[in-house]
N, C-alpha and C. Protein backbone atom coordinates (compact mmCIF):
# COMPACT_ATOMS: atom_id res chain seq x y z
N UNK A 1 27.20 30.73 14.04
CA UNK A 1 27.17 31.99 14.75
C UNK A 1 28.57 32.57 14.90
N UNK A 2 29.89 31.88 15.31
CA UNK A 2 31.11 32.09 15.29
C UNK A 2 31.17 32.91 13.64
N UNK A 3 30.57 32.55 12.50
CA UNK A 3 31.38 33.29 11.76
C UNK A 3 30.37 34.49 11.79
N UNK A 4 29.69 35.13 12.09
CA UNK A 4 29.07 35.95 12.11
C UNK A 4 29.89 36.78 13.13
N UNK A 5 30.04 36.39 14.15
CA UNK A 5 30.51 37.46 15.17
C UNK A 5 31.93 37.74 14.21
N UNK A 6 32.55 36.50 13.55
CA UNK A 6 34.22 36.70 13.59
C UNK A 6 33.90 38.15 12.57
N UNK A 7 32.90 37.66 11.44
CA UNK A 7 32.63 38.96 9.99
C UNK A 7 32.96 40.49 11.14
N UNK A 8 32.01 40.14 12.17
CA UNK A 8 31.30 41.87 12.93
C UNK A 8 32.81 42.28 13.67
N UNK A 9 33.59 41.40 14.00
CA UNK A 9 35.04 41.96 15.05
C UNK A 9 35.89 42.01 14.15
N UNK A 10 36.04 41.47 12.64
CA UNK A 10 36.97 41.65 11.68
C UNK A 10 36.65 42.91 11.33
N UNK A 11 35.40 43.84 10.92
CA UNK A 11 35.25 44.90 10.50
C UNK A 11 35.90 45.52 11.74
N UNK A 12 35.02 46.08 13.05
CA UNK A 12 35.18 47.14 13.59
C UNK A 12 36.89 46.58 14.39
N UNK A 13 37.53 45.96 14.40
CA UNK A 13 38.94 45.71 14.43
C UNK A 13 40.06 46.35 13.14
N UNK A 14 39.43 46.13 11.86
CA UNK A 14 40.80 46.62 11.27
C UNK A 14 40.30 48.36 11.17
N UNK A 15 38.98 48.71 11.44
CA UNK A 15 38.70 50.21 11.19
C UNK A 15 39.78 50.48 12.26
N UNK A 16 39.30 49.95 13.24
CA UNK A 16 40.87 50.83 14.75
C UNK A 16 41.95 50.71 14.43
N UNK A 17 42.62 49.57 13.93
CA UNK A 17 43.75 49.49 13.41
C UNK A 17 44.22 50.25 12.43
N UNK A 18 43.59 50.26 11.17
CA UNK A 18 43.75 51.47 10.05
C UNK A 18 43.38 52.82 10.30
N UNK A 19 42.83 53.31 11.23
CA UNK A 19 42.39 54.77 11.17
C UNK A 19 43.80 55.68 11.53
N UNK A 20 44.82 55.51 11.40
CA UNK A 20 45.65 56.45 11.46
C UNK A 20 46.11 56.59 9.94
N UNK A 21 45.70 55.34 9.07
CA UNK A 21 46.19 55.33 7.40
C UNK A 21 45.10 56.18 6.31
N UNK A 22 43.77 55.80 6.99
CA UNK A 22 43.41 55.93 5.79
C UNK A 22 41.83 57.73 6.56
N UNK A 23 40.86 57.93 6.01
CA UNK A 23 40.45 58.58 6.28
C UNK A 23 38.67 58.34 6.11
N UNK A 24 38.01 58.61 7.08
CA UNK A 24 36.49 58.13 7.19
C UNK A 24 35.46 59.42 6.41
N UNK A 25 34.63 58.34 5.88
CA UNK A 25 33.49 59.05 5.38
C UNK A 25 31.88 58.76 6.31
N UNK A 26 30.87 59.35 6.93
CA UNK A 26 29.68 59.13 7.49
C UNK A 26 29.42 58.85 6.26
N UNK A 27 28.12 58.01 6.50
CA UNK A 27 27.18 57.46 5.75
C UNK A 27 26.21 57.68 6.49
N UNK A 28 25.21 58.21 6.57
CA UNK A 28 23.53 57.93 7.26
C UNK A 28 22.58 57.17 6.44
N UNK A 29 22.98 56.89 4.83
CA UNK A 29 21.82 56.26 4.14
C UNK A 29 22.40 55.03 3.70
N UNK A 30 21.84 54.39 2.81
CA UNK A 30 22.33 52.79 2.42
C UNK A 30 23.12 53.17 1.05
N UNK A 31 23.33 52.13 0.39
CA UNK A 31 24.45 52.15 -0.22
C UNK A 31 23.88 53.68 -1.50
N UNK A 32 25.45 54.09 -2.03
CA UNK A 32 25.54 55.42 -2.36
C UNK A 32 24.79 56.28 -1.99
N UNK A 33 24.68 56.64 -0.75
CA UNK A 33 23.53 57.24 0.44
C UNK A 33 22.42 57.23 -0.05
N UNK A 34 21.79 56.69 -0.61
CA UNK A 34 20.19 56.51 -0.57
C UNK A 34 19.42 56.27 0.47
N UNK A 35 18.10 57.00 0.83
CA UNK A 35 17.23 57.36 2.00
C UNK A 35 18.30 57.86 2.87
N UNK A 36 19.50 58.69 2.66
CA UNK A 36 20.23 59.34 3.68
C UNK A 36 19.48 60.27 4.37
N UNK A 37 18.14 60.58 4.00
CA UNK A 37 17.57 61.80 4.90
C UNK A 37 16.32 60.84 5.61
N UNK A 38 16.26 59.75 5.52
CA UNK A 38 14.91 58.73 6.00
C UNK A 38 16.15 57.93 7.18
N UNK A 39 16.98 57.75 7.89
CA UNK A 39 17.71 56.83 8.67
C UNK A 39 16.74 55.65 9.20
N UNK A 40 15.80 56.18 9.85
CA UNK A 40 15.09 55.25 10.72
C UNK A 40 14.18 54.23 9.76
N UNK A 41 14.23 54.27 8.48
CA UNK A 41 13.82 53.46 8.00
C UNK A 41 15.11 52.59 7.82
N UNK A 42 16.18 52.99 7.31
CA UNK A 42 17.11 52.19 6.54
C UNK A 42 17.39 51.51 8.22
N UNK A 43 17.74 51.87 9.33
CA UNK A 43 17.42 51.15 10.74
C UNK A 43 16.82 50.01 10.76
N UNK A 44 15.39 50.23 10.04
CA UNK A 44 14.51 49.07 10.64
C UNK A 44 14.50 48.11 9.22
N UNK A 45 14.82 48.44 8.17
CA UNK A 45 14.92 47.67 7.12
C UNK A 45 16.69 46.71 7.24
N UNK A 46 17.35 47.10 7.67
CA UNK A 46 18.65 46.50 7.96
C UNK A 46 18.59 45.52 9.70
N UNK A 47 18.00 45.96 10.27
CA UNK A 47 17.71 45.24 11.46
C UNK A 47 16.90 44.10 10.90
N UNK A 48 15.88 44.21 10.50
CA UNK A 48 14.38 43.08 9.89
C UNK A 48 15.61 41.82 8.73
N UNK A 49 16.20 42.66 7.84
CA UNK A 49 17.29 41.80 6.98
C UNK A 49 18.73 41.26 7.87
N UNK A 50 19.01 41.76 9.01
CA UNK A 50 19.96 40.81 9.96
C UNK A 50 19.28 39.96 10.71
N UNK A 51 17.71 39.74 11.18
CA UNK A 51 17.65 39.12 11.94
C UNK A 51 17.15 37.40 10.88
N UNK A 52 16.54 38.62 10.24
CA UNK A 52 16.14 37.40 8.96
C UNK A 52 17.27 35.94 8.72
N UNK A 53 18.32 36.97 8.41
CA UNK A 53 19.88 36.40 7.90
C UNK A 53 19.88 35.51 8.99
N UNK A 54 20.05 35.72 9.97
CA UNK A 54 20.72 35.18 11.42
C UNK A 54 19.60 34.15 11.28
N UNK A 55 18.33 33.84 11.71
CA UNK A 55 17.21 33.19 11.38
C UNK A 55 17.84 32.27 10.66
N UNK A 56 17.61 32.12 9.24
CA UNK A 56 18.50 31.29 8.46
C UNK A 56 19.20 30.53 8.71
N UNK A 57 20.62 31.18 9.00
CA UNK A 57 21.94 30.44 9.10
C UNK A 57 21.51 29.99 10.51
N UNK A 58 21.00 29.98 11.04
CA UNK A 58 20.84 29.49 12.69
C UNK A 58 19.86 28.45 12.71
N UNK A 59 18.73 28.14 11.88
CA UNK A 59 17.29 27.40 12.24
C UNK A 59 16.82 26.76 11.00
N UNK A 60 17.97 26.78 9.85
CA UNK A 60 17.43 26.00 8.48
C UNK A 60 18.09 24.89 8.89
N UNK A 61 16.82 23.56 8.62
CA UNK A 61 17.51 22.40 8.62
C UNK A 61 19.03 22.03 7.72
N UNK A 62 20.00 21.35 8.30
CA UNK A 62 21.01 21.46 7.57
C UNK A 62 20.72 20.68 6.10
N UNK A 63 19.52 19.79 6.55
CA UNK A 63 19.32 19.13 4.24
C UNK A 63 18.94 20.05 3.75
N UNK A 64 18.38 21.04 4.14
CA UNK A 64 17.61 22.03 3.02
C UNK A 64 18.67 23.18 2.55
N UNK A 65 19.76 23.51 3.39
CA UNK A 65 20.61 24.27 2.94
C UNK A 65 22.26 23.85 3.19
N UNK A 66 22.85 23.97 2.24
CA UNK A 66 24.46 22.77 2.14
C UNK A 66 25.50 23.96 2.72
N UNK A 67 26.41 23.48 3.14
CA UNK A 67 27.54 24.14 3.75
C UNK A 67 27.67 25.54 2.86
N UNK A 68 28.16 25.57 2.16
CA UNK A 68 28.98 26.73 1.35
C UNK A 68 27.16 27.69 1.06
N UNK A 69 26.65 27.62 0.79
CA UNK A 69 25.35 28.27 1.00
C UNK A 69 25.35 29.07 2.70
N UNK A 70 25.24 28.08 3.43
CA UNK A 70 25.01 28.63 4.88
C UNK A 70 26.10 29.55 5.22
N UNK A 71 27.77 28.81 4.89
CA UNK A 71 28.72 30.26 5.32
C UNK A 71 28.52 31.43 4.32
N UNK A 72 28.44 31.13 2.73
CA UNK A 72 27.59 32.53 2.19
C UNK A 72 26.68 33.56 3.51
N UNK A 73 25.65 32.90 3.40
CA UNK A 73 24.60 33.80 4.43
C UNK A 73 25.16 34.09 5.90
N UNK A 74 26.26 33.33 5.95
CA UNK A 74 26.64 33.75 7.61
C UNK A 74 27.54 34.81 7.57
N UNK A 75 28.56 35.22 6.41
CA UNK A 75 29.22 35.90 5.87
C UNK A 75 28.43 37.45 5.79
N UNK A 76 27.25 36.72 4.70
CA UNK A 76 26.56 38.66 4.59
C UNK A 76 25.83 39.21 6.05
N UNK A 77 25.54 37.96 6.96
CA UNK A 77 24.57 38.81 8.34
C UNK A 77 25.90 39.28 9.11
N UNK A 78 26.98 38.85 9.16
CA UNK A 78 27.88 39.31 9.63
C UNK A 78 28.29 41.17 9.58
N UNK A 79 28.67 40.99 8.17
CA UNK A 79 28.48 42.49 7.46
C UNK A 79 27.19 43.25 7.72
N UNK A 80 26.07 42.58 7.49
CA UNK A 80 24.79 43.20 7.93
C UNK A 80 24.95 43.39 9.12
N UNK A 81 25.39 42.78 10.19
CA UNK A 81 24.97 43.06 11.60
C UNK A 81 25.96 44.15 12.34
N UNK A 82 27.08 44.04 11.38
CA UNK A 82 27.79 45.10 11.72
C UNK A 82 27.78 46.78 11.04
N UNK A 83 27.02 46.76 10.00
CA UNK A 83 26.58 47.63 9.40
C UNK A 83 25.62 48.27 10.29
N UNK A 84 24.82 47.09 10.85
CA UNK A 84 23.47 48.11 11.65
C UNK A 84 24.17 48.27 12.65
N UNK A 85 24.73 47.80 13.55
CA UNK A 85 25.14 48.26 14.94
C UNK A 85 25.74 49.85 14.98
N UNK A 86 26.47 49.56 13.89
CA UNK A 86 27.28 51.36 13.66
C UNK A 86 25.64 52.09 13.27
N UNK A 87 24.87 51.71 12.55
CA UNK A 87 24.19 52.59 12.54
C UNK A 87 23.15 52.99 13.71
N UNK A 88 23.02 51.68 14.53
CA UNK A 88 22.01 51.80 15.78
C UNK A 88 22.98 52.41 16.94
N UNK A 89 23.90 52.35 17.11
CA UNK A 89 25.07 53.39 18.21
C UNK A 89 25.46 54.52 17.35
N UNK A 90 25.84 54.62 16.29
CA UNK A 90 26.54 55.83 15.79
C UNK A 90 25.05 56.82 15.26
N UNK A 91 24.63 56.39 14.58
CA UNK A 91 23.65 56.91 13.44
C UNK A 91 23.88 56.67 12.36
N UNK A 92 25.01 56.09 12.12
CA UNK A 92 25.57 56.05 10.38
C UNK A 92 26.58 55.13 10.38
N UNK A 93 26.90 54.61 9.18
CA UNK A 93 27.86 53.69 8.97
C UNK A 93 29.20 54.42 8.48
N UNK A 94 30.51 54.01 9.12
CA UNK A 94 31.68 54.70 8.50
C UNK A 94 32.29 54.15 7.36
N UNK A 95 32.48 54.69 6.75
CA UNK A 95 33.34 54.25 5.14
C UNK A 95 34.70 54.56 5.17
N UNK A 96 35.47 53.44 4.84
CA UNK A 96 36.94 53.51 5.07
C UNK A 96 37.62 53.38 3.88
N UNK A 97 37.48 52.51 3.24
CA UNK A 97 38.01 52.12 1.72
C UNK A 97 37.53 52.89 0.52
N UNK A 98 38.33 53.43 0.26
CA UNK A 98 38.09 54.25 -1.11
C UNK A 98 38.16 53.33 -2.73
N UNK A 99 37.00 53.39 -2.95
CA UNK A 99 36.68 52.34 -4.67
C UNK A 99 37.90 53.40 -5.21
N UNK A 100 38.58 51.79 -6.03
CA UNK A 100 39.36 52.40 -7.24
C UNK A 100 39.11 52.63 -8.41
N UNK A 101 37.21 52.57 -8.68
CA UNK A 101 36.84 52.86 -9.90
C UNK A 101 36.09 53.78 -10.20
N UNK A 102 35.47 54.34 -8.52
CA UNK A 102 34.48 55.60 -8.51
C UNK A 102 35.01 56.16 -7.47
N UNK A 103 35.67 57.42 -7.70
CA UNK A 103 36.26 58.45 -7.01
C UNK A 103 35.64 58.59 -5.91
N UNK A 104 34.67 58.97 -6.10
CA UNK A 104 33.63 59.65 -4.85
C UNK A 104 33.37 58.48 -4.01
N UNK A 105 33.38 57.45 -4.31
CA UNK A 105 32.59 56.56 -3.29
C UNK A 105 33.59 55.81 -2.35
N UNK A 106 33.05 55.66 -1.17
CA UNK A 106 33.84 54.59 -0.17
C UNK A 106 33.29 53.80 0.49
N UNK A 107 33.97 52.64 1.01
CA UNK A 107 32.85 51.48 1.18
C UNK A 107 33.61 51.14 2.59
N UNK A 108 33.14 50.32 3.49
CA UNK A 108 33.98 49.48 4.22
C UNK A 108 34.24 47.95 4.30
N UNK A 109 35.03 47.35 5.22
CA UNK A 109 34.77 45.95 5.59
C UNK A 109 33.62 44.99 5.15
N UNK A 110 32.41 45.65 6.38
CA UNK A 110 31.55 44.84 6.02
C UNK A 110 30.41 45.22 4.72
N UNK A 111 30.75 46.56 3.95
CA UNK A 111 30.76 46.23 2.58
C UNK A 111 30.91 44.41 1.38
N UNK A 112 32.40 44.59 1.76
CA UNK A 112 33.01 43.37 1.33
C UNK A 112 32.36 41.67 1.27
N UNK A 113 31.85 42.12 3.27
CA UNK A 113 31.65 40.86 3.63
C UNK A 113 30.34 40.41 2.99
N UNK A 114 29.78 41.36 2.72
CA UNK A 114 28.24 41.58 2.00
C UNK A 114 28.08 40.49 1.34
N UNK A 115 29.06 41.49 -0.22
CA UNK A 115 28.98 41.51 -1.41
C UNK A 115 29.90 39.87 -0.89
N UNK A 116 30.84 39.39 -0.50
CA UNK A 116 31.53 38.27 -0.90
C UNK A 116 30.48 37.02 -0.85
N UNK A 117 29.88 37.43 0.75
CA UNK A 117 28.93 36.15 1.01
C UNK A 117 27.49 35.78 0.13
N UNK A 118 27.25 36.91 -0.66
CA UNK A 118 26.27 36.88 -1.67
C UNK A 118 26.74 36.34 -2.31
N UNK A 119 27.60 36.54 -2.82
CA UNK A 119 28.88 35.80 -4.29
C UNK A 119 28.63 34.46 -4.09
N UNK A 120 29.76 33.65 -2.59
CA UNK A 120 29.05 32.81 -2.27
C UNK A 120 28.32 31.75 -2.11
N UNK A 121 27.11 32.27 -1.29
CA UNK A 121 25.75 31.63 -1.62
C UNK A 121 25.25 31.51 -2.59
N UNK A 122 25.05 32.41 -3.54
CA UNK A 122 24.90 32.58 -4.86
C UNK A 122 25.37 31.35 -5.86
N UNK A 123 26.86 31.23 -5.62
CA UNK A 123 27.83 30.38 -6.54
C UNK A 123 26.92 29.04 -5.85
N UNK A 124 26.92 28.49 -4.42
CA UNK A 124 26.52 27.53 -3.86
C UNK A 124 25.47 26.95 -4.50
N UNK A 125 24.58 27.75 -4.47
CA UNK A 125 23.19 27.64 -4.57
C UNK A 125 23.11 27.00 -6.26
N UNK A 126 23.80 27.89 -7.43
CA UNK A 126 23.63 27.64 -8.52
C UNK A 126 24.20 26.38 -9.03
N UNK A 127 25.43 26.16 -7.86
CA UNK A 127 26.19 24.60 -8.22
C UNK A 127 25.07 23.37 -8.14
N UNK A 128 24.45 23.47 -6.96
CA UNK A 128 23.97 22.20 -6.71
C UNK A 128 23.07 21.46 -8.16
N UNK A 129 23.46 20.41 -7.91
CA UNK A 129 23.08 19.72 -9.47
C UNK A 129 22.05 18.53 -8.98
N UNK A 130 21.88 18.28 -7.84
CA UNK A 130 20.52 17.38 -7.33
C UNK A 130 19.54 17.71 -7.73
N UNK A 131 18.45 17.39 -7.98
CA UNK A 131 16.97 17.43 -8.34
C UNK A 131 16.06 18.12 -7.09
N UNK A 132 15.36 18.64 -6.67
CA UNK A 132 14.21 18.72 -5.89
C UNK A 132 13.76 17.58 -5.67
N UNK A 133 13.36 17.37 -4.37
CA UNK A 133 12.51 16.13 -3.13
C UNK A 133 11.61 16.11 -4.59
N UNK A 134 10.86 17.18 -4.46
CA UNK A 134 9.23 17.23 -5.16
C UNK A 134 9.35 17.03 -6.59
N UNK A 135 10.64 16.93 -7.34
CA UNK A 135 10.66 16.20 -8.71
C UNK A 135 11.05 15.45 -9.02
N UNK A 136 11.78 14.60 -7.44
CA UNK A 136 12.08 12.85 -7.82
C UNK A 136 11.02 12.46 -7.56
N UNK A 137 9.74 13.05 -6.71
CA UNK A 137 8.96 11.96 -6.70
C UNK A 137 7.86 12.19 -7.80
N UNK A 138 8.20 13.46 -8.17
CA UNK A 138 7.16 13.62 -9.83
C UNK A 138 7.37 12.50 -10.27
N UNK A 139 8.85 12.44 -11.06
CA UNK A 139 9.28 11.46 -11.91
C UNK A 139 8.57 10.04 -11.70
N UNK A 140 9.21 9.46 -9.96
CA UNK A 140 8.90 8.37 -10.27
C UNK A 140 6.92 8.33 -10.24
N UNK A 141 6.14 8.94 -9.97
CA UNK A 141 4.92 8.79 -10.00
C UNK A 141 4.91 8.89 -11.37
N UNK A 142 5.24 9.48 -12.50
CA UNK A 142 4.71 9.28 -13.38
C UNK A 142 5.98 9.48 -14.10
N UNK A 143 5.96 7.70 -14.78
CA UNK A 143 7.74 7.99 -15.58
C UNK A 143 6.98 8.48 -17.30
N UNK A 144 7.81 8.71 -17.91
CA UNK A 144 8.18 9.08 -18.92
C UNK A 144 7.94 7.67 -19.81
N UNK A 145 6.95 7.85 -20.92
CA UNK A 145 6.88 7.05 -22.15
C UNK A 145 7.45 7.31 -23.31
N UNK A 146 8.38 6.20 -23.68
CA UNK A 146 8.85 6.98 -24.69
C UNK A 146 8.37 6.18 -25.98
């Protein structure tokens, strides 16, 4: 839970700190404003996916999911939870960081924290090289004749 809050006070901390450098964009819709004219959905679809997240990293037994997996997911509800809060107090999410590869677009913080903790979990998830519970005991129920 600590890294979740730290993701949500790292965003709305360096926005206060940087807002005399750089310059804000509203967002009302999800990423490259999509459903920008629907809010209250992208609301309840980002609320339902933070609590989910939080769920997870909070109530999965620790064998079923390994360290670097869990801070992955604690990483993106972080960003998620701070994404919705701006949008459940503000109406919209602010964009601070300007992409250096698409002019038009700007992202913030918990952008980052998103996309990193997906990365991640992702990487986590694909490392693990153990077998499944349910295909060691395939095996040994029925070995292999050769």
């Amino acid at each position: 839970m600590s890294v979740i809050a730290a993701c949500v006070l790292i965003e709305q901390v360096a926005r206060v700190l940087l807002s005399d450098f750089v310059s804000f964009t509203y967002n009302t819709g999800a990423a490259f404003s999509i459903l920008s004219s629907s809010p209250g959905i992208i609301l309840i679809c980002s609320g339902v996916s933070c609590a989910v997240l939080i769920c997870v990293c909070l109530f999965a037994p620790g064998n079923k999911i390994n360290f670097l997996t869990r801070l992955g997911l604690s990483i993106m509800a972080g960003g998620a939870l701070s994404n919705f809060l701006e949008r459940f107090f503000l109406g919209h999410v602010i964009d601070w960081i300007p992409s250096p590869i698409f002019f038009a677009i700007n992202f913030n913080l918990a952008d980052v924290e998103i996309s990193l903790g997906a990365l991640i979990a992702f990487l986590a998830i694909m490392s693990k090289t153990e077998e499944p519970e349910g295909q060691k005991e395939a095996a040994t129920l029925f070995p292999r004749s050769n």
